[in-house]
Protein backbone atom coordinates (compact mmCIF):
# COMPACT_ATOMS: atom_id res chain seq x y z
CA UNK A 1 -59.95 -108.19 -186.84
CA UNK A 2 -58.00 -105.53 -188.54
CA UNK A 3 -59.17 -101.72 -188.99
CA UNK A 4 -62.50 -101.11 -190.21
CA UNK A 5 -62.45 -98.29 -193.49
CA UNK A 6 -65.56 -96.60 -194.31
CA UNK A 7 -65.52 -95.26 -197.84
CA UNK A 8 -67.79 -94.45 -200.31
CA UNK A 9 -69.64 -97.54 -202.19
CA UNK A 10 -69.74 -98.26 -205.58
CA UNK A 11 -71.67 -100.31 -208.09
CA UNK A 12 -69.26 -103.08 -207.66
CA UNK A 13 -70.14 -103.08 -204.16
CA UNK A 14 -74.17 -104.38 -204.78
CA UNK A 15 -74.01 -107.58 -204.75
CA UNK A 16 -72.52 -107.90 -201.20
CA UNK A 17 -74.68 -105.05 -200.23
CA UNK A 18 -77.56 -107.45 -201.04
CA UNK A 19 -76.16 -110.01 -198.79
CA UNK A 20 -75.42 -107.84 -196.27
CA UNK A 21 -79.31 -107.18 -196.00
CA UNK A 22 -80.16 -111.13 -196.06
CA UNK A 23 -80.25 -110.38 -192.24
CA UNK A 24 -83.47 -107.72 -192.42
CA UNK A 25 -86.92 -108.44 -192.47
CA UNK A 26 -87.62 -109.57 -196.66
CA UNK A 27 -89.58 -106.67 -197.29
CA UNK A 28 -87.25 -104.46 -195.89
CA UNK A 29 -84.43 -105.31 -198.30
CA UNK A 30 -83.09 -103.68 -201.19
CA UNK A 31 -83.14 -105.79 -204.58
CA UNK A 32 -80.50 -104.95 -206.91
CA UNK A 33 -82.43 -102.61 -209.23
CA UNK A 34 -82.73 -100.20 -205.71
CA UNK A 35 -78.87 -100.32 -204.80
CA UNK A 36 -78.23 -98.90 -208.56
CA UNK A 37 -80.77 -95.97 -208.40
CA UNK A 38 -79.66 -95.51 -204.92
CA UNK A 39 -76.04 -94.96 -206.03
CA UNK A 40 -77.03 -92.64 -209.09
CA UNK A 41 -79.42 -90.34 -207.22
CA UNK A 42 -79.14 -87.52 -205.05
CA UNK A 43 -77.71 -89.81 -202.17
CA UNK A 44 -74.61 -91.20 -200.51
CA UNK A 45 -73.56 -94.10 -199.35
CA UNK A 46 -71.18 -95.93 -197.22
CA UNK A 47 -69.45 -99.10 -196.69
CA UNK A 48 -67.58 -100.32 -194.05
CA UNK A 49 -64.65 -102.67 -195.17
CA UNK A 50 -63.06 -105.18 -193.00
CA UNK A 51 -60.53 -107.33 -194.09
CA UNK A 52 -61.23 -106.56 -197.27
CA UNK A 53 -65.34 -107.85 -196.40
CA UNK A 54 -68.10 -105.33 -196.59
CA UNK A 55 -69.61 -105.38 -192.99
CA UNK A 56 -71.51 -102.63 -192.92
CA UNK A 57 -73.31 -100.09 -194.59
CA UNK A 58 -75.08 -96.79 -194.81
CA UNK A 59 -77.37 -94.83 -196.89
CA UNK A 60 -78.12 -91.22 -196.75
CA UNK A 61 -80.52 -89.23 -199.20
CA UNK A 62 -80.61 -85.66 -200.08
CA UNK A 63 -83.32 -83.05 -201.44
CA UNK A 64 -82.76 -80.25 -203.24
CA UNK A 65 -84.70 -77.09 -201.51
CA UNK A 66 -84.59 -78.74 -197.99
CA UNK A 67 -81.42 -79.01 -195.05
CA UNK A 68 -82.33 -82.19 -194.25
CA UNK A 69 -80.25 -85.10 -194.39
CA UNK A 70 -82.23 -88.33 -194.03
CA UNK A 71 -80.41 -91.86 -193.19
CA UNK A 72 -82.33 -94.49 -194.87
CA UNK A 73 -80.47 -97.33 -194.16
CA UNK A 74 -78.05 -98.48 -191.78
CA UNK A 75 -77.17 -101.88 -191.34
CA UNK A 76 -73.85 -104.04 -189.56
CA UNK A 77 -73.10 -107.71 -190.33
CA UNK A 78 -74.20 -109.48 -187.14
CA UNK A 79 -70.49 -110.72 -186.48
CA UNK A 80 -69.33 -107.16 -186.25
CA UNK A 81 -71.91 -105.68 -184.29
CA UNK A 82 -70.73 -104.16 -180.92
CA UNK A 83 -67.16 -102.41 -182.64
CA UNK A 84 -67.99 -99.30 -183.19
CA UNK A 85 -69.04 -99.64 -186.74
CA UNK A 86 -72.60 -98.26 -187.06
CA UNK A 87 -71.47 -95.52 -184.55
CA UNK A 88 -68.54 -94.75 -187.92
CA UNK A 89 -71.17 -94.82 -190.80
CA UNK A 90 -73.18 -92.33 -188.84
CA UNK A 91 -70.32 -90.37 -188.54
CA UNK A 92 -69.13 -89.97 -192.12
CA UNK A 93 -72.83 -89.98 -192.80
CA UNK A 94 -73.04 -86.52 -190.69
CA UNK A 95 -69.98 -85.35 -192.42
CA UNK A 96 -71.04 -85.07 -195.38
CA UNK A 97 -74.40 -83.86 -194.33
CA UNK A 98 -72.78 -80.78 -193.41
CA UNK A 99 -70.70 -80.34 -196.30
CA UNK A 100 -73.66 -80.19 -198.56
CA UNK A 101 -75.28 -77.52 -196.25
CA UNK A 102 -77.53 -79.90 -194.42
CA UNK A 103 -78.30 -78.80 -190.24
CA UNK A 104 -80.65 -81.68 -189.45
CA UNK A 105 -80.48 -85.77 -189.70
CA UNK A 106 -83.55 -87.57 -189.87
CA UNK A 107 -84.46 -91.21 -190.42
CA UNK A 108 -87.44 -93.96 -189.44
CA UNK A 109 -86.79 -96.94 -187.11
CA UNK A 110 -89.23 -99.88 -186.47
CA UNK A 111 -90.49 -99.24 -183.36
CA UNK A 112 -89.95 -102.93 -182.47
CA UNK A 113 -86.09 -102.11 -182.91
CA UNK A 114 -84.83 -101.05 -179.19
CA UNK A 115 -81.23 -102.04 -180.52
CA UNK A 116 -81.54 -99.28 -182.91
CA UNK A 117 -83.30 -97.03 -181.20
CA UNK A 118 -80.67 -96.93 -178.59
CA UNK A 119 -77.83 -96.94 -181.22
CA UNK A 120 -79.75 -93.43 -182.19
CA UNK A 121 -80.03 -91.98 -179.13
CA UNK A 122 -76.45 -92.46 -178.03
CA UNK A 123 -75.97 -90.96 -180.84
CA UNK A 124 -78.13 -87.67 -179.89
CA UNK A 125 -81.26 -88.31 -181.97
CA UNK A 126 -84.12 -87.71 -181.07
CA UNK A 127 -88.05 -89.72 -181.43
CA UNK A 128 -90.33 -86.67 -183.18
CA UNK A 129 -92.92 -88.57 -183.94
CA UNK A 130 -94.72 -91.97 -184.07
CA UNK A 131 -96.21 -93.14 -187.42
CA UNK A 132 -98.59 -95.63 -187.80
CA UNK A 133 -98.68 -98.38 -190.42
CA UNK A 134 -95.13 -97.06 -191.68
CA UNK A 135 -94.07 -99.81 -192.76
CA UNK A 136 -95.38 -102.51 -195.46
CA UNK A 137 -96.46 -105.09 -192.70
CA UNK A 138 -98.13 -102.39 -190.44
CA UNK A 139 -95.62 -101.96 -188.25
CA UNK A 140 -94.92 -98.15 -186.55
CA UNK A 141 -92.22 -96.22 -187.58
CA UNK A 142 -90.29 -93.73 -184.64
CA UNK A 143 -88.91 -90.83 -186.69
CA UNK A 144 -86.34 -89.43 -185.31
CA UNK A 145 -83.95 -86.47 -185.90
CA UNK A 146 -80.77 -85.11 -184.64
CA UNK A 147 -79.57 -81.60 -185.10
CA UNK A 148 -75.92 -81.18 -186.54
CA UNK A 149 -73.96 -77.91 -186.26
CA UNK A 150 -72.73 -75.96 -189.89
């Protein structure tokens, strides 16, 4: 495997941004018409480009009035999980989170998802709260939030 690049994604990128999600739960997927207003709105986004293959990628949205950053997607093809690649997009993620002003990341996580959950605390976030019925099949959301210096 050569280098992994994380830059930021463009329109061009969507349609292997869609099949990067084919691995998440159906209703937990972006459709096309999402990954454009994603990429025009107050947001960023991040792929991760190996051998010239998308393999991962992020999504962080932004609010004017607030200093919250929130992640609201993160996702790594399951043949490059385990390299350091989600541990990158959270990273660049954070970046620019502080650029813009932001001092906090926040973001939901099934509460079924131990994986991620650990991926989150390694990464010094932290669970805030439980919330029920989160997501569109009932399941509980953790939210959890990590404090990043100025």
């Amino acid at each position: 495997m050569t280098a992994v690049r994380i830059r930021p994604a463009t329109e061009t990128d969507i349609p292997a941004l869609v099949a990067l999600e084919q691995s998440f739960p159906e209703e937990d997927r972006f459709p096309v018409r999402t990954w454009r207003r994603l990429l025009r709105g107050q947001s960023m986004a991040y792929v991760a480009v190996s051998d010239g293959e998308i393999c991962g990628a992020a999504v962080y949205l932004y609010r004017t009035g607030t200093k919250v950053a929130r992640l609201y997607s993160l996702t790594v093809a399951p043949s490059h999980r385990g390299k350091g690649i989600a541990s990158a997009l959270l990273a660049a993620g954070e970046a620019d989170a502080r650029q813009r002003g932001c001092d906090r990341v926040r973001l939901e996580v099934r509460r079924s998802n131990a994986t991620a959950i650990r991926l989150y605390e390694r990464h010094d976030f932290r669970v805030m709260a439980q919330i029920p019925s989160y997501y569109p099949d009932g399941e509980t959301a953790a939210r959890m939030e990590k404090p990043i210096q100025p």
